[in-house]
C-alpha atoms as a PDB file:
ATOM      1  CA  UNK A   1       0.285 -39.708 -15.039  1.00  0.00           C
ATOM      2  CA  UNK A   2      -0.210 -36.407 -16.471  1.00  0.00           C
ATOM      3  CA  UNK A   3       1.516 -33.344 -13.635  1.00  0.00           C
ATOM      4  CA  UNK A   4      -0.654 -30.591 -13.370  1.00  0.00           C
ATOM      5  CA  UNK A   5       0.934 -27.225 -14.082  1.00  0.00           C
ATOM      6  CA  UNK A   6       1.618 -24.955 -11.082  1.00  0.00           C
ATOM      7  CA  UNK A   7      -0.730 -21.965 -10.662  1.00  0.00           C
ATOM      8  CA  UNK A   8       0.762 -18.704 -11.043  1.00  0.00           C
ATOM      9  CA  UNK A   9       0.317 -15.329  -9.688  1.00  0.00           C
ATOM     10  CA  UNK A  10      -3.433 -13.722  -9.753  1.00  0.00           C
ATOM     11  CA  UNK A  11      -2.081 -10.472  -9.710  1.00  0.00           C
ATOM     12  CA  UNK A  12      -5.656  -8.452  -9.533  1.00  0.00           C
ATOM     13  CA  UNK A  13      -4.296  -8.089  -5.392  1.00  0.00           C
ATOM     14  CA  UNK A  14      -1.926  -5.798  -6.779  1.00  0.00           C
ATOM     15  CA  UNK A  15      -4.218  -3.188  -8.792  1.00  0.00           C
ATOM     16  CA  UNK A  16      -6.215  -3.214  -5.334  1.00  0.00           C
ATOM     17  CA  UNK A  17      -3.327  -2.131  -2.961  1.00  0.00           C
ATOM     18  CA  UNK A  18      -2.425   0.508  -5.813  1.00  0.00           C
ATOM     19  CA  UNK A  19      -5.819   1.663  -5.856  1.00  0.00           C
ATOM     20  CA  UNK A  20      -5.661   2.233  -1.998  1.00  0.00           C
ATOM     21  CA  UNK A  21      -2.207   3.912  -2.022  1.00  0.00           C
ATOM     22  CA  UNK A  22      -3.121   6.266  -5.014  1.00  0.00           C
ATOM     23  CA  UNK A  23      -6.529   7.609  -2.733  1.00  0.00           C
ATOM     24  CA  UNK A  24      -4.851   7.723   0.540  1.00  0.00           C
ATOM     25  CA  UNK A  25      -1.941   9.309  -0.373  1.00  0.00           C
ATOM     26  CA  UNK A  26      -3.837  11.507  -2.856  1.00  0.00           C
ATOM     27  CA  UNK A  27      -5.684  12.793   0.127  1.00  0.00           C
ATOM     28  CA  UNK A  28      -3.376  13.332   2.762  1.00  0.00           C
ATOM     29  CA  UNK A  29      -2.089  16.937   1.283  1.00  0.00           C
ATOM     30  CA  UNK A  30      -4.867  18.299   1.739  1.00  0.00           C
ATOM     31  CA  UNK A  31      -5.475  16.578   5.030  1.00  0.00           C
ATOM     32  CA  UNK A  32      -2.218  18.066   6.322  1.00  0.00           C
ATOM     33  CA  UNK A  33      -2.639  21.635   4.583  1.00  0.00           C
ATOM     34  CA  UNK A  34      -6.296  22.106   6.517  1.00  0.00           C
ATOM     35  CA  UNK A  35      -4.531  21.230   9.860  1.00  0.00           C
ATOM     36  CA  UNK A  36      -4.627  24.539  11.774  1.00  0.00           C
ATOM     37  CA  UNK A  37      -1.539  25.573  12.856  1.00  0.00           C
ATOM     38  CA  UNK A  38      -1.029  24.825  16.693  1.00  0.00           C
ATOM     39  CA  UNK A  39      -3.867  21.905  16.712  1.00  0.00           C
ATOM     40  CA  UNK A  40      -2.172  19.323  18.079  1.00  0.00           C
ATOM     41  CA  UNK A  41      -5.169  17.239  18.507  1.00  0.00           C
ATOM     42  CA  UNK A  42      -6.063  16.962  14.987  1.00  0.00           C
ATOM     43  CA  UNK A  43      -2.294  16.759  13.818  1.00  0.00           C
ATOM     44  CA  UNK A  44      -1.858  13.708  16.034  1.00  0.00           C
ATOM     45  CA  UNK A  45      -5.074  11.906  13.588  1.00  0.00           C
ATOM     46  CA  UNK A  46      -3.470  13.374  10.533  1.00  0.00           C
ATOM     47  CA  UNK A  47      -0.049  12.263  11.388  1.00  0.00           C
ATOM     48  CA  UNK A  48      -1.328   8.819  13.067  1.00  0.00           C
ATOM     49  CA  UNK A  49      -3.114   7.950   9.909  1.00  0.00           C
ATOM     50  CA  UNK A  50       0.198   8.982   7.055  1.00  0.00           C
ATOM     51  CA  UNK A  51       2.314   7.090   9.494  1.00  0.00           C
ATOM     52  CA  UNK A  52       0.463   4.166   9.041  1.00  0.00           C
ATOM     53  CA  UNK A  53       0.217   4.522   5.601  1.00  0.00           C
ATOM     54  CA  UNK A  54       4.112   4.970   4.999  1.00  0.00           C
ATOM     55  CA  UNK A  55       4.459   1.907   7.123  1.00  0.00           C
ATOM     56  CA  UNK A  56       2.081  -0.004   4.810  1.00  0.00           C
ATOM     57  CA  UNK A  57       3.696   1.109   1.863  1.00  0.00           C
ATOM     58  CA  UNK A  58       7.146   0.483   3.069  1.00  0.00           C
ATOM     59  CA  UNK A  59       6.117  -3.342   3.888  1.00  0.00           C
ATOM     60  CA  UNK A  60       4.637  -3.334   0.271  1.00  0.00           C
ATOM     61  CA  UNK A  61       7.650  -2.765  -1.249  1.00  0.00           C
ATOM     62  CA  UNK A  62      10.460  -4.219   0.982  1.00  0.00           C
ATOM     63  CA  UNK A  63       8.416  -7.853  -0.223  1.00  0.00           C
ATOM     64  CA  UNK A  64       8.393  -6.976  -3.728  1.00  0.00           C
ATOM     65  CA  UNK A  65      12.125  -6.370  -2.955  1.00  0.00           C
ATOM     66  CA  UNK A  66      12.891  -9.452  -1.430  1.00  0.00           C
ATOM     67  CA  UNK A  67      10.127 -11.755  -3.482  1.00  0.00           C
ATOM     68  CA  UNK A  68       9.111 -10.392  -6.800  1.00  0.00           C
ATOM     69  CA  UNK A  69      12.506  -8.383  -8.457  1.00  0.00           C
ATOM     70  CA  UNK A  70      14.636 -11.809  -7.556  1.00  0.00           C
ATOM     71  CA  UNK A  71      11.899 -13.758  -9.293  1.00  0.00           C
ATOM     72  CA  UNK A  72      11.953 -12.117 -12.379  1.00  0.00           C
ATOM     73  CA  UNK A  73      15.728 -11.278 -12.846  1.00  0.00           C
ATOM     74  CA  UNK A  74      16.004 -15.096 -12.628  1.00  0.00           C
ATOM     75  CA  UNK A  75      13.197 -16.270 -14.872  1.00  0.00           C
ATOM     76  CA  UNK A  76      12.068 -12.973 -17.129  1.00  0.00           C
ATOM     77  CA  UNK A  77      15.604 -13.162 -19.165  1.00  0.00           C
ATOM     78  CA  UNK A  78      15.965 -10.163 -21.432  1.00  0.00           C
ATOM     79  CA  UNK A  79      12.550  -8.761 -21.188  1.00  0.00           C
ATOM     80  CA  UNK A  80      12.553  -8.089 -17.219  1.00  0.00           C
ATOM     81  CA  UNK A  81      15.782  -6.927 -17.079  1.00  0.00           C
ATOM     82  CA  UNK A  82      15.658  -3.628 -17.715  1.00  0.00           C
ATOM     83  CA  UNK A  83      12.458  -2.829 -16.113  1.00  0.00           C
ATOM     84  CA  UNK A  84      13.258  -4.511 -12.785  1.00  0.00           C
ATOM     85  CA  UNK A  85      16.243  -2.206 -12.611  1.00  0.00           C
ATOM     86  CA  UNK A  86      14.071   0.762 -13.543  1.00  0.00           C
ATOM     87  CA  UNK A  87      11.629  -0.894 -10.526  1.00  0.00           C
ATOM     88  CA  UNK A  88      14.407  -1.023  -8.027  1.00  0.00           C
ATOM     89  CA  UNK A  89      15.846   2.749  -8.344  1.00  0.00           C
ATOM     90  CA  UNK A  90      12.052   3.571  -8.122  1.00  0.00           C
ATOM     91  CA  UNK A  91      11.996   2.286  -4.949  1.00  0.00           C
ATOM     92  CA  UNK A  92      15.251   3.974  -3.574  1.00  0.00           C
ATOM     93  CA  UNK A  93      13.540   6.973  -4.784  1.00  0.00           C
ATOM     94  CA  UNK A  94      10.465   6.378  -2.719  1.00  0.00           C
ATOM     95  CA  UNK A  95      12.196   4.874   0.201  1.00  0.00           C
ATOM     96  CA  UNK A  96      14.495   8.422   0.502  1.00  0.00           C
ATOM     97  CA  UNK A  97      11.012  10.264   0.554  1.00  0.00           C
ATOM     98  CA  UNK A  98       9.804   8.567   2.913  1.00  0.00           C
ATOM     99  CA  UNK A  99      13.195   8.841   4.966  1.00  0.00           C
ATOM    100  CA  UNK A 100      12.336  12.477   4.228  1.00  0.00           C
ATOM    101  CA  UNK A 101       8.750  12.304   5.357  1.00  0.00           C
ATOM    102  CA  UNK A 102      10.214  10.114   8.555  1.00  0.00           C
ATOM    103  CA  UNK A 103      12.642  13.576   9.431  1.00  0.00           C
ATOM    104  CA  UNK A 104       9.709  16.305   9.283  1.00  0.00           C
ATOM    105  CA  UNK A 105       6.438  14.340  10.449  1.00  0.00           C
ATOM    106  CA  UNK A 106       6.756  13.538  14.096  1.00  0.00           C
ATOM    107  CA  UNK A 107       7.352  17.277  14.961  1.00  0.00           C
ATOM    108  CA  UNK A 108       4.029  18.047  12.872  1.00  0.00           C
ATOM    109  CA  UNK A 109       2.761  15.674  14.553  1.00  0.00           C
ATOM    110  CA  UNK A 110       3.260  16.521  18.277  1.00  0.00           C
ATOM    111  CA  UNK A 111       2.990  20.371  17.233  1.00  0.00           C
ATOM    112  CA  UNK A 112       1.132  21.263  14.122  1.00  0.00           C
ATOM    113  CA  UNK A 113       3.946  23.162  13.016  1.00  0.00           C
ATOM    114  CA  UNK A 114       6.057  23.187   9.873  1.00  0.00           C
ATOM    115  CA  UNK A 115       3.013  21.419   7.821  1.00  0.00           C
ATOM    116  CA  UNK A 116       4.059  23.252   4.712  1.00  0.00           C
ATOM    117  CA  UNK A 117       7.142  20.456   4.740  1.00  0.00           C
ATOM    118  CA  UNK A 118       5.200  17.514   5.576  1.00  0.00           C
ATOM    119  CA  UNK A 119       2.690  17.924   2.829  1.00  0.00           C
ATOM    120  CA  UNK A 120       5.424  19.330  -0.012  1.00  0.00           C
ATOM    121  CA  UNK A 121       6.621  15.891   0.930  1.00  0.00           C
ATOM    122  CA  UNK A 122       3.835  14.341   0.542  1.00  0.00           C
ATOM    123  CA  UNK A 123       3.167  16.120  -3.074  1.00  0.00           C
ATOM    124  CA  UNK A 124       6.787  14.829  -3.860  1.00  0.00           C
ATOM    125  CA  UNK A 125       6.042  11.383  -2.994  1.00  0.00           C
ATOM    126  CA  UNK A 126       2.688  11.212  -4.870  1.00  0.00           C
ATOM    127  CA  UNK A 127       4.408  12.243  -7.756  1.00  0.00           C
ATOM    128  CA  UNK A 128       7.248   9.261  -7.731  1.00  0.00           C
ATOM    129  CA  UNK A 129       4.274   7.145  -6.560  1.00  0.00           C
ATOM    130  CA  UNK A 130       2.187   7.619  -9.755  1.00  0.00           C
ATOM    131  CA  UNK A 131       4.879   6.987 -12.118  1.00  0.00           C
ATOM    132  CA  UNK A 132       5.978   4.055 -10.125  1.00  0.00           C
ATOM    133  CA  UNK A 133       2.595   2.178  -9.983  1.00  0.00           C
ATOM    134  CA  UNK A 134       1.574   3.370 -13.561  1.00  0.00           C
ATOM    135  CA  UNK A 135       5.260   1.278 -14.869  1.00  0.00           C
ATOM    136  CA  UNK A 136       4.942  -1.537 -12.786  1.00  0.00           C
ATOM    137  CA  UNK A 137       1.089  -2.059 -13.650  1.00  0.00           C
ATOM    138  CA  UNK A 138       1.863  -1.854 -17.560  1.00  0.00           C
ATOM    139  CA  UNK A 139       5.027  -4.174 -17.291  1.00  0.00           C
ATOM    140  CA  UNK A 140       5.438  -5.777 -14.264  1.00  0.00           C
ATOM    141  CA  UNK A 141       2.632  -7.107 -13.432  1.00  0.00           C
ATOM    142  CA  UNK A 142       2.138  -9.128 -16.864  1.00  0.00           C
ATOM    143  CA  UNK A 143       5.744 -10.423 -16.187  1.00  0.00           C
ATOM    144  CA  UNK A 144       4.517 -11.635 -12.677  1.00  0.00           C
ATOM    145  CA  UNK A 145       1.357 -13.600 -13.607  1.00  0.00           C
ATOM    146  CA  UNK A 146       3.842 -15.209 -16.260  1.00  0.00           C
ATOM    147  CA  UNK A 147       7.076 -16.221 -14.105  1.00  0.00           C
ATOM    148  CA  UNK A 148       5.739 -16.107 -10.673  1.00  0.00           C
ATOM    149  CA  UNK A 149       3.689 -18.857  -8.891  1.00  0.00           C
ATOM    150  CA  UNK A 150       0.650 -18.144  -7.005  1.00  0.00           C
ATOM    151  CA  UNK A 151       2.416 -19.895  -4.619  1.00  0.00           C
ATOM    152  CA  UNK A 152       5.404 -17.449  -4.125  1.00  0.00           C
ATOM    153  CA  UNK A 153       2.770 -14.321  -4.833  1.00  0.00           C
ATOM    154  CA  UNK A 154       0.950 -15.545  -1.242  1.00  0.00           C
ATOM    155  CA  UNK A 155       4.584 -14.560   0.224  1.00  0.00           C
ATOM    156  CA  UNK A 156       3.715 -11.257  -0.714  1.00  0.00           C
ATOM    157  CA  UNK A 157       1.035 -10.710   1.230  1.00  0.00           C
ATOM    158  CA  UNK A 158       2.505 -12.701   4.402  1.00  0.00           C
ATOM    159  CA  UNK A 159       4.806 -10.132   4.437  1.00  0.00           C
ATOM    160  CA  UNK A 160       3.105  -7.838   4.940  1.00  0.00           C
ATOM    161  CA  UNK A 161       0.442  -9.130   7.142  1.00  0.00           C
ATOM    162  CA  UNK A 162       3.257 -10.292   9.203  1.00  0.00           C
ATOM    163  CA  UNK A 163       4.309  -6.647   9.559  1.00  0.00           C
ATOM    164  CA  UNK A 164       1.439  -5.270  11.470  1.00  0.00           C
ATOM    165  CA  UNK A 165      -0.165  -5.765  14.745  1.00  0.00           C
ATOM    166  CA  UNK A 166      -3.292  -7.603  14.601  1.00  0.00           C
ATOM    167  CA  UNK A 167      -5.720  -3.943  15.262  1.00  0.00           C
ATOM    168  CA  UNK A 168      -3.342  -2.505  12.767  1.00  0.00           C
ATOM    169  CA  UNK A 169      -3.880  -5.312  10.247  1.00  0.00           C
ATOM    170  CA  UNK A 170      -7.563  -5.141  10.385  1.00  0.00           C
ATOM    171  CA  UNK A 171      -7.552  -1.392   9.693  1.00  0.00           C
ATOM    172  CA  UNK A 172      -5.345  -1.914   6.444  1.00  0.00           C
ATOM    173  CA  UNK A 173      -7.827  -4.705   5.115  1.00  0.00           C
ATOM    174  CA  UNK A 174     -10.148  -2.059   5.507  1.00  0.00           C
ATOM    175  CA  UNK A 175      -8.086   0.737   3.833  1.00  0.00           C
ATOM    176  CA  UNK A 176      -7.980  -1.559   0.576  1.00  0.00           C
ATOM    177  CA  UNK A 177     -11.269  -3.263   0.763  1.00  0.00           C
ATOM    178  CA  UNK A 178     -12.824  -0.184   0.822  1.00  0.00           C
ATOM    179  CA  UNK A 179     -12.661  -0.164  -3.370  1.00  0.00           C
ATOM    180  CA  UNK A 180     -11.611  -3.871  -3.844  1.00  0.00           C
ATOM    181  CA  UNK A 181     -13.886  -6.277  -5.593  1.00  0.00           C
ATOM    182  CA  UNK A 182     -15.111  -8.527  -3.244  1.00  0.00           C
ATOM    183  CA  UNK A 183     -13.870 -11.956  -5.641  1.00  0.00           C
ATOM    184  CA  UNK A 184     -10.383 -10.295  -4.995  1.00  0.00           C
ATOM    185  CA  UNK A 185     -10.438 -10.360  -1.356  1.00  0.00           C
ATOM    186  CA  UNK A 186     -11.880 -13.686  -1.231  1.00  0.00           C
ATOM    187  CA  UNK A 187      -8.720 -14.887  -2.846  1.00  0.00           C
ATOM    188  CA  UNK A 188      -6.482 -12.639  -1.104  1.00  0.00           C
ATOM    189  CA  UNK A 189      -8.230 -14.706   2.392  1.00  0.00           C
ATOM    190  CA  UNK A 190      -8.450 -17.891   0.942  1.00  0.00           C
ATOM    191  CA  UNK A 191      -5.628 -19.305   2.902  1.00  0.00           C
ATOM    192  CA  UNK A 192      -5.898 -17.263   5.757  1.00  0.00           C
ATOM    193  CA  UNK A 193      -6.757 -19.139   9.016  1.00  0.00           C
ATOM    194  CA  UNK A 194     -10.983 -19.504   9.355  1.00  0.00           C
ATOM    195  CA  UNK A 195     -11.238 -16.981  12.209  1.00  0.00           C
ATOM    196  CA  UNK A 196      -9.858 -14.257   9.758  1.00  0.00           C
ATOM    197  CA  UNK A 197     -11.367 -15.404   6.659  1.00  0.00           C
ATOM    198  CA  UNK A 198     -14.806 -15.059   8.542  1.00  0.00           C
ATOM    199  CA  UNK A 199     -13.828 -12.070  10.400  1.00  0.00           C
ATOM    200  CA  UNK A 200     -12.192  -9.306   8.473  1.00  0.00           C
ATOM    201  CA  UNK A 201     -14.964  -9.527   5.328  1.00  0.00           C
ATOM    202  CA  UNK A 202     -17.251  -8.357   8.774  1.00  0.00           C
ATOM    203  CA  UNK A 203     -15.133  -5.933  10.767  1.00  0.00           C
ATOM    204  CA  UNK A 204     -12.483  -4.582   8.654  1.00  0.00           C
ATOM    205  CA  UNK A 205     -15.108  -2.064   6.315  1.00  0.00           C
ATOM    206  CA  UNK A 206     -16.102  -0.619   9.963  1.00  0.00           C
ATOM    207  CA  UNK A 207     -12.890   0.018  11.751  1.00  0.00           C
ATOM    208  CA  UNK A 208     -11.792   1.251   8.054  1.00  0.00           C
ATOM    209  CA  UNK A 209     -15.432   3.429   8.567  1.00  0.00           C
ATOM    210  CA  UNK A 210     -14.496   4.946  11.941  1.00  0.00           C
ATOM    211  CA  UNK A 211     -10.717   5.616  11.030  1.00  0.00           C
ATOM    212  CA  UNK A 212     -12.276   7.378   8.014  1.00  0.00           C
ATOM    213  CA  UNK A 213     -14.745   9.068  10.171  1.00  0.00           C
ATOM    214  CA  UNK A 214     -11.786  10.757  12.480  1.00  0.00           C
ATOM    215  CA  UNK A 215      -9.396  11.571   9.546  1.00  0.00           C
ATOM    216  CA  UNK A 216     -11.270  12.646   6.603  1.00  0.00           C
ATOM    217  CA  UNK A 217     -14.628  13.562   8.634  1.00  0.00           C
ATOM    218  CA  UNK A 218     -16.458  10.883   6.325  1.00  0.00           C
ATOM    219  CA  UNK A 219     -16.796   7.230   6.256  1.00  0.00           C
ATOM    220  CA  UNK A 220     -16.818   7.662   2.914  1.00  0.00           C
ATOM    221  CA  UNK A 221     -13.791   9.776   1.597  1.00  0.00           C
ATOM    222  CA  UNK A 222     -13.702  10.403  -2.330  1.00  0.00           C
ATOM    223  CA  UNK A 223     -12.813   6.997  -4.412  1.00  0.00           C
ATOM    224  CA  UNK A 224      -9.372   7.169  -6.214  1.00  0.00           C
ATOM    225  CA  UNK A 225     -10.775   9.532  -9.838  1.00  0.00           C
ATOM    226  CA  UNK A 226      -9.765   6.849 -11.965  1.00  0.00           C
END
């Protein structure tokens, strides 16, 4: 009796969350710079909608953390090595920024004062972001669909579901389907429980719609300039 091989990673999930990351955080700048100072109202959406974001990144990368760099030190040999270290100071980097960001924000927030900080912040952290993502898409990525299952690649993702409340979760489905292809959600659902997998393909593009509406005064903000 022939065993099959194990499945390993589709990794397209990743390029998807990037994609999302790379126009959200590409946008909030401006988002914050266009706040008037003293308007507390709209600093509250502005400040609602990064903190979410930082949250959703943090999750992102605490799983490749504890899933993806112990994978590949053990299995990639020589040829992950190096660039898993490289991976891992990356995230320090961007984990102090968003410390950073986590010092300044909530007074922005509550006030609308001292924006210039929040969104210098924010420039910083796009900057670390874009070198980060560009790396790990050219050489991690190809090192993941090779030594990773598609088994332990689903733990990705259940970390990070598993990190948000269930309104919350439905609003970051939305954030990434929003440019996704729709085969890549599919699979990203395919072992979700039925109510979700019949669900969020429905609700998640209109919550995403209406969040858009309130913070970018469009429910359909620019798409990532590729």
């Amino acid at each position: 009796m022939t065993t099959r091989p194990e499945p390993m990673a589709d990794v397209r999930d990743m390029y998807m969350a990037h994609t999302m990351f790379r126009r959200e955080f590409g946008l909030v700048p401006g988002l914050v710079r266009r706040v008037a100072e003293g308007d507390g109202e709209r600093s509250e959406i502005v400040g609602a909608h990064l903190d979410l974001l930082c949250r959703i990144l943090h999750a992102h990368h605490e799983g490749e953390d504890i899933i993806v760099w112990p994978k590949l030190h053990e299995r990639g040999g020589h040829a992950a090595a190096e660039i898993v270290l490289t991976m891992e100071w990356q995230h320090h980097a961007v984990e102090k920024t968003l410390e950073r960001l986590g010092v300044v924000l909530p007074g922005w927030r509550a006030t609308a004062r001292g924006g210039a900080q929040v969104a210098e912040t924010c420039d910083d952290l796009n900057i670390l972001l874009a070198e980060h993502m560009a790396l790990e898409e050219k050489e991690i990525l190809p090192l993941a669909a090779r030594f990773i299952t598609a088994a332990e690649w689903k733990g990705l993702g259940e970390h990070g579901m598993n990190s948000f409340s269930k309104k919350e979760l439905a609003l970051a489905f939305g954030l990434v389907m929003y440019e996704a292809d729709p085969d890549v959600i599919k699979g990203v659902l395919a072992h979700a429980p039925f109510p979700a997998r019949l669900l969020i393909p429905r609700i998640a593009p209109r919550i995403f719609a209406a969040h858009a509406e309130r913070v970018h005064g469009t429910a359909t903000p620019p798409r990532w300039n590729r």
